[in-house]
C-alpha atoms as a PDB file:
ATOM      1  CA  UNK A   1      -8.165 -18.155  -7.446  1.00  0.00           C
ATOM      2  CA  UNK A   2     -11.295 -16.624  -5.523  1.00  0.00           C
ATOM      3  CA  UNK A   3      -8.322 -15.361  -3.007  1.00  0.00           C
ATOM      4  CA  UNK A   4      -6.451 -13.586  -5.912  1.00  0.00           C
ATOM      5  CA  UNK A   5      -9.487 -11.875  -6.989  1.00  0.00           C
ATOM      6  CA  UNK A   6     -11.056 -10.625  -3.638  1.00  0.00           C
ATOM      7  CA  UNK A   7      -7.203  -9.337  -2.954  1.00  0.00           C
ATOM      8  CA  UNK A   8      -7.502  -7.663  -5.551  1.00  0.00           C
ATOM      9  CA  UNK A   9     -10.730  -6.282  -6.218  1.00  0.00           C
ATOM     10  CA  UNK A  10      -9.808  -4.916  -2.503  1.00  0.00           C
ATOM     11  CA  UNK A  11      -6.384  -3.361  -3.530  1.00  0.00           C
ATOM     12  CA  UNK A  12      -8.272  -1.736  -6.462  1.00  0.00           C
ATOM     13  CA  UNK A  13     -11.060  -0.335  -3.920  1.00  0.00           C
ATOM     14  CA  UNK A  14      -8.687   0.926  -1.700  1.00  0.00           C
ATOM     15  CA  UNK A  15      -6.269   3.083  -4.627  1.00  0.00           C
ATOM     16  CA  UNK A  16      -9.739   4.626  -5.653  1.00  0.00           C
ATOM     17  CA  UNK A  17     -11.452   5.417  -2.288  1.00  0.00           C
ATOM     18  CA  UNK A  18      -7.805   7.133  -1.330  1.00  0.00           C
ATOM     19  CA  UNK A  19      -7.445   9.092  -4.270  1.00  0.00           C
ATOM     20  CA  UNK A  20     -10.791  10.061  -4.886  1.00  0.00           C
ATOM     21  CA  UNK A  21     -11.120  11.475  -0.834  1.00  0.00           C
ATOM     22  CA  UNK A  22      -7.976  12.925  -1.108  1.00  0.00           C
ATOM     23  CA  UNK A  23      -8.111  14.645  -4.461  1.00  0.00           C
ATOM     24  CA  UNK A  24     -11.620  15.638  -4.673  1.00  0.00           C
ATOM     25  CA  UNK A  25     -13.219  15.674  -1.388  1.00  0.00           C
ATOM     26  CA  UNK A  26     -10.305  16.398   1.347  1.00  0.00           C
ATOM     27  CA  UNK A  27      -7.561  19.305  -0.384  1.00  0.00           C
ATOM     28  CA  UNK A  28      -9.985  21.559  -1.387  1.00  0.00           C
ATOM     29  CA  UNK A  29     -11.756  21.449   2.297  1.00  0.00           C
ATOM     30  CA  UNK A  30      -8.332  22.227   2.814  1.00  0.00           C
ATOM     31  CA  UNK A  31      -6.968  24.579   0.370  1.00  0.00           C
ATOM     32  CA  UNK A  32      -9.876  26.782   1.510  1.00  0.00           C
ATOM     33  CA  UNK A  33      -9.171  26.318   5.303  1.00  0.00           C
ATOM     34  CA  UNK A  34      -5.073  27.207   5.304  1.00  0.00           C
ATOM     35  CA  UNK A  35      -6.018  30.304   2.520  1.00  0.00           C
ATOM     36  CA  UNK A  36      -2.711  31.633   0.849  1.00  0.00           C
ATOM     37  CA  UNK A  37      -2.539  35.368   2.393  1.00  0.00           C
ATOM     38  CA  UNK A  38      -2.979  33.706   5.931  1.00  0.00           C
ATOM     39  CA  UNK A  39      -1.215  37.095   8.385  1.00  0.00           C
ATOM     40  CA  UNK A  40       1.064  35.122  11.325  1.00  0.00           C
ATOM     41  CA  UNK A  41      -2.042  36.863  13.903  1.00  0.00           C
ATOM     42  CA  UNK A  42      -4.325  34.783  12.031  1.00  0.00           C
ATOM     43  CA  UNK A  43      -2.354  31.133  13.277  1.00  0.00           C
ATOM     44  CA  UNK A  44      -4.134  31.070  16.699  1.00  0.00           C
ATOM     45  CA  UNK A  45      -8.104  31.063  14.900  1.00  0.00           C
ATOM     46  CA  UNK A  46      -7.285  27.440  13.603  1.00  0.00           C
ATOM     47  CA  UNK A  47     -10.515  25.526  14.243  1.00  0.00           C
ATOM     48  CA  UNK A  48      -9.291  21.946  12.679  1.00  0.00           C
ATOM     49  CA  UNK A  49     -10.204  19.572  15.361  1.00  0.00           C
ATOM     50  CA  UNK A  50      -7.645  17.862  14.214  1.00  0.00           C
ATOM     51  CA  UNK A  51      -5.465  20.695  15.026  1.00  0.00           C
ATOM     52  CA  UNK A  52      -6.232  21.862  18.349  1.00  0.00           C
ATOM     53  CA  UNK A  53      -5.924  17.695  19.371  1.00  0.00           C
ATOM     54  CA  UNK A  54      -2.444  17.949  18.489  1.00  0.00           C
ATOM     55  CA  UNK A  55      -1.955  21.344  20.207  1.00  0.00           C
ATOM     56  CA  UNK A  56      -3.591  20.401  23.164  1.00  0.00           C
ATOM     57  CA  UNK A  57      -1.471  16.355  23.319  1.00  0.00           C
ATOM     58  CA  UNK A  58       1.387  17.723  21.846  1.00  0.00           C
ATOM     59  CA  UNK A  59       1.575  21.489  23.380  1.00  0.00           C
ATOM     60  CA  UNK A  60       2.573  22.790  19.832  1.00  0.00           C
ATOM     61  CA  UNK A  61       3.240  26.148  19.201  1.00  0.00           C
ATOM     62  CA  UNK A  62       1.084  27.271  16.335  1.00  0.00           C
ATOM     63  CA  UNK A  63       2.659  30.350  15.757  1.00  0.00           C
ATOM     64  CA  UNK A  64       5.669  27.586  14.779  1.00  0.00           C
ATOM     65  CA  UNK A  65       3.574  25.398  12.872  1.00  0.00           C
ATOM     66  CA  UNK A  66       3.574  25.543   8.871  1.00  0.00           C
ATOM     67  CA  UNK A  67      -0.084  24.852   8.502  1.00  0.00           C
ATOM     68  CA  UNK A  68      -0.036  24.511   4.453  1.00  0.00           C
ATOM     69  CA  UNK A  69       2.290  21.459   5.406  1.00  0.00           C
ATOM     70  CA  UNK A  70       0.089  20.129   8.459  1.00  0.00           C
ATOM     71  CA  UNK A  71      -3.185  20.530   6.545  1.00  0.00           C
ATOM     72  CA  UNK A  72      -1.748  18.054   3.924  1.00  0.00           C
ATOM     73  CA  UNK A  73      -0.820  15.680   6.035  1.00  0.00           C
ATOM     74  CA  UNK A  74      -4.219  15.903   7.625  1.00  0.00           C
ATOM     75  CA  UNK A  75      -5.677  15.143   4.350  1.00  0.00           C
ATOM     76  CA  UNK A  76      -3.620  12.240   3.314  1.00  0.00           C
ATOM     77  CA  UNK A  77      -4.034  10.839   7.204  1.00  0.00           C
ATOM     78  CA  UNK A  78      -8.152  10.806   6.958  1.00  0.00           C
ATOM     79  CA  UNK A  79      -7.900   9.796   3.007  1.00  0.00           C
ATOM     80  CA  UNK A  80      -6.215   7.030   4.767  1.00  0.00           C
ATOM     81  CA  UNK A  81      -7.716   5.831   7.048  1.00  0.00           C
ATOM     82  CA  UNK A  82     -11.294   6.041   5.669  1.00  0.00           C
ATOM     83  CA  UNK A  83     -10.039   4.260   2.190  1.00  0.00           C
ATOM     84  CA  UNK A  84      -8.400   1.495   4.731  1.00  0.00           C
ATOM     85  CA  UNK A  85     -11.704   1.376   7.457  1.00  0.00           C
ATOM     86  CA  UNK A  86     -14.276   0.766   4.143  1.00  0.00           C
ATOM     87  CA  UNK A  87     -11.941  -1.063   2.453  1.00  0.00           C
ATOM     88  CA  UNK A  88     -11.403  -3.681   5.319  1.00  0.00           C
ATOM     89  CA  UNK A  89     -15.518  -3.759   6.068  1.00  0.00           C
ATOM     90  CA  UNK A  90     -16.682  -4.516   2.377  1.00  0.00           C
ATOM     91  CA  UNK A  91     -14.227  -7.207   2.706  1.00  0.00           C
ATOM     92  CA  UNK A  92     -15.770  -8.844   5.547  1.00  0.00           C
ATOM     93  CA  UNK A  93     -18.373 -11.299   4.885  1.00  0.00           C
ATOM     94  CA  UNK A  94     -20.918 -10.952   8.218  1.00  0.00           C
ATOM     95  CA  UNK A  95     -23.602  -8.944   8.792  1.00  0.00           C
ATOM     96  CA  UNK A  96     -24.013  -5.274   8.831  1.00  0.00           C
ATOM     97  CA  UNK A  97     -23.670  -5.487  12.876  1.00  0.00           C
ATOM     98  CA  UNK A  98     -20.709  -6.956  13.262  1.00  0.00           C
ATOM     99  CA  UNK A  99     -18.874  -5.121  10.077  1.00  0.00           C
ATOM    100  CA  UNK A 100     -19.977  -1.980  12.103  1.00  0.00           C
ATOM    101  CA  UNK A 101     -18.415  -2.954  15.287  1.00  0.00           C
ATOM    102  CA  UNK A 102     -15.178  -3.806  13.199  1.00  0.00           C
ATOM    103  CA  UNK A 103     -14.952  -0.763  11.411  1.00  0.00           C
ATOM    104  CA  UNK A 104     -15.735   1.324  15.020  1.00  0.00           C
ATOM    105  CA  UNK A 105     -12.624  -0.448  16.442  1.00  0.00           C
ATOM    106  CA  UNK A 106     -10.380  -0.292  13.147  1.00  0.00           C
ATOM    107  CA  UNK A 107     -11.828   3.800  13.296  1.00  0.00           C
ATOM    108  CA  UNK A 108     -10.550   4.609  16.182  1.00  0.00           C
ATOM    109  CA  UNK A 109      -7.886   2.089  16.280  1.00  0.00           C
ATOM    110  CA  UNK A 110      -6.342   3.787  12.763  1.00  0.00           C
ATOM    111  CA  UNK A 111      -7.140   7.695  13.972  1.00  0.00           C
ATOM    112  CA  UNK A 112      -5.312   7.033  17.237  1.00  0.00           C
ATOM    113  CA  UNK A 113      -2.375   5.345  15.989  1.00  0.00           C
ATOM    114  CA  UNK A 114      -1.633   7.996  12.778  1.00  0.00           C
ATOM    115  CA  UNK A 115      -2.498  11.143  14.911  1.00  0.00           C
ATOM    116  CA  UNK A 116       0.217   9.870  17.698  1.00  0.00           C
ATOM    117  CA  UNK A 117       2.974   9.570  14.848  1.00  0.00           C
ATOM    118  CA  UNK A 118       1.900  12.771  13.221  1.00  0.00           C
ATOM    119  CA  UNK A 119       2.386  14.629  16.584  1.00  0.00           C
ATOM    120  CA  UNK A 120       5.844  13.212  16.921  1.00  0.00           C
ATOM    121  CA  UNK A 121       6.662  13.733  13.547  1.00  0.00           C
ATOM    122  CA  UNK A 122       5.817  18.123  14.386  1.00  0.00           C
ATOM    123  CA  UNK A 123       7.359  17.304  17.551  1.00  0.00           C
ATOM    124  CA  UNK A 124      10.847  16.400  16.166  1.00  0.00           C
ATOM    125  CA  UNK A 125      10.204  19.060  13.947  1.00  0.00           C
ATOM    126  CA  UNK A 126      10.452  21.900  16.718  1.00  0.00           C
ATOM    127  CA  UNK A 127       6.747  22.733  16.220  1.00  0.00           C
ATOM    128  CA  UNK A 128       6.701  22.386  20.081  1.00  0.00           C
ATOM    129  CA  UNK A 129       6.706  25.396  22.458  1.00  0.00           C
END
């Protein structure tokens, strides 16, 4: 029964962390970063790290690139993977040490991992030059 609950209770923390990073904190960082009247000159000034990692790995052509579309799925990738990373370390009964070691590795574990398939997701796209 204690099994159940903690499943649960986890399940529960994860729907609200997601939604409430995504809804509230991430898309309108977002929504004012892409900008609606955005001229095709402007495409080159991105300066979302996330970006210019995928530009760089990926040798996307931004000029290519629908950004109102890539910003989203930027959004819902670190809504993600922060809900999942906290979610996962309030879970874990040790000591504030060793839950930040975990969540270091799941971190970068997670941000490598989603970035690579988002890359080859624009790739297959033709986002690339």
């Amino acid at each position: 029964m204690d099994v159940k609950v903690s499943l649960i209770a986890g399940a529960v923390t994860f729907v609200i962390v997601l939604l409430v990073d995504y809804f509230f904190i991430l898309m309108p960082k977002c929504n004012v970063i892409s900008g609606k009247k955005r001229k095709k000159t402007r495409k080159k000034e991105v300066t979302m790290m996330e970006m210019q990692y995928l530009q760089k790995k990926f040798k996307l052509d931004l000029f290519k690139v629908d950004l109102d579309y890539a910003i989203k799925w930027f959004a819902f990738i670190n809504a993600f993977i922060i809900s999942v990373t906290s979610t996962i370390i309030m879970m874990i009964p040790w000591n504030m040490l060793f839950q930040l070691m975990v969540g270091f590795v799941i971190l970068l574990g997670l941000i490598y991992a989603l970035y690579e398939l988002l890359g080859r997701h624009f790739v297959k796209k033709g986002w690339q030059r």
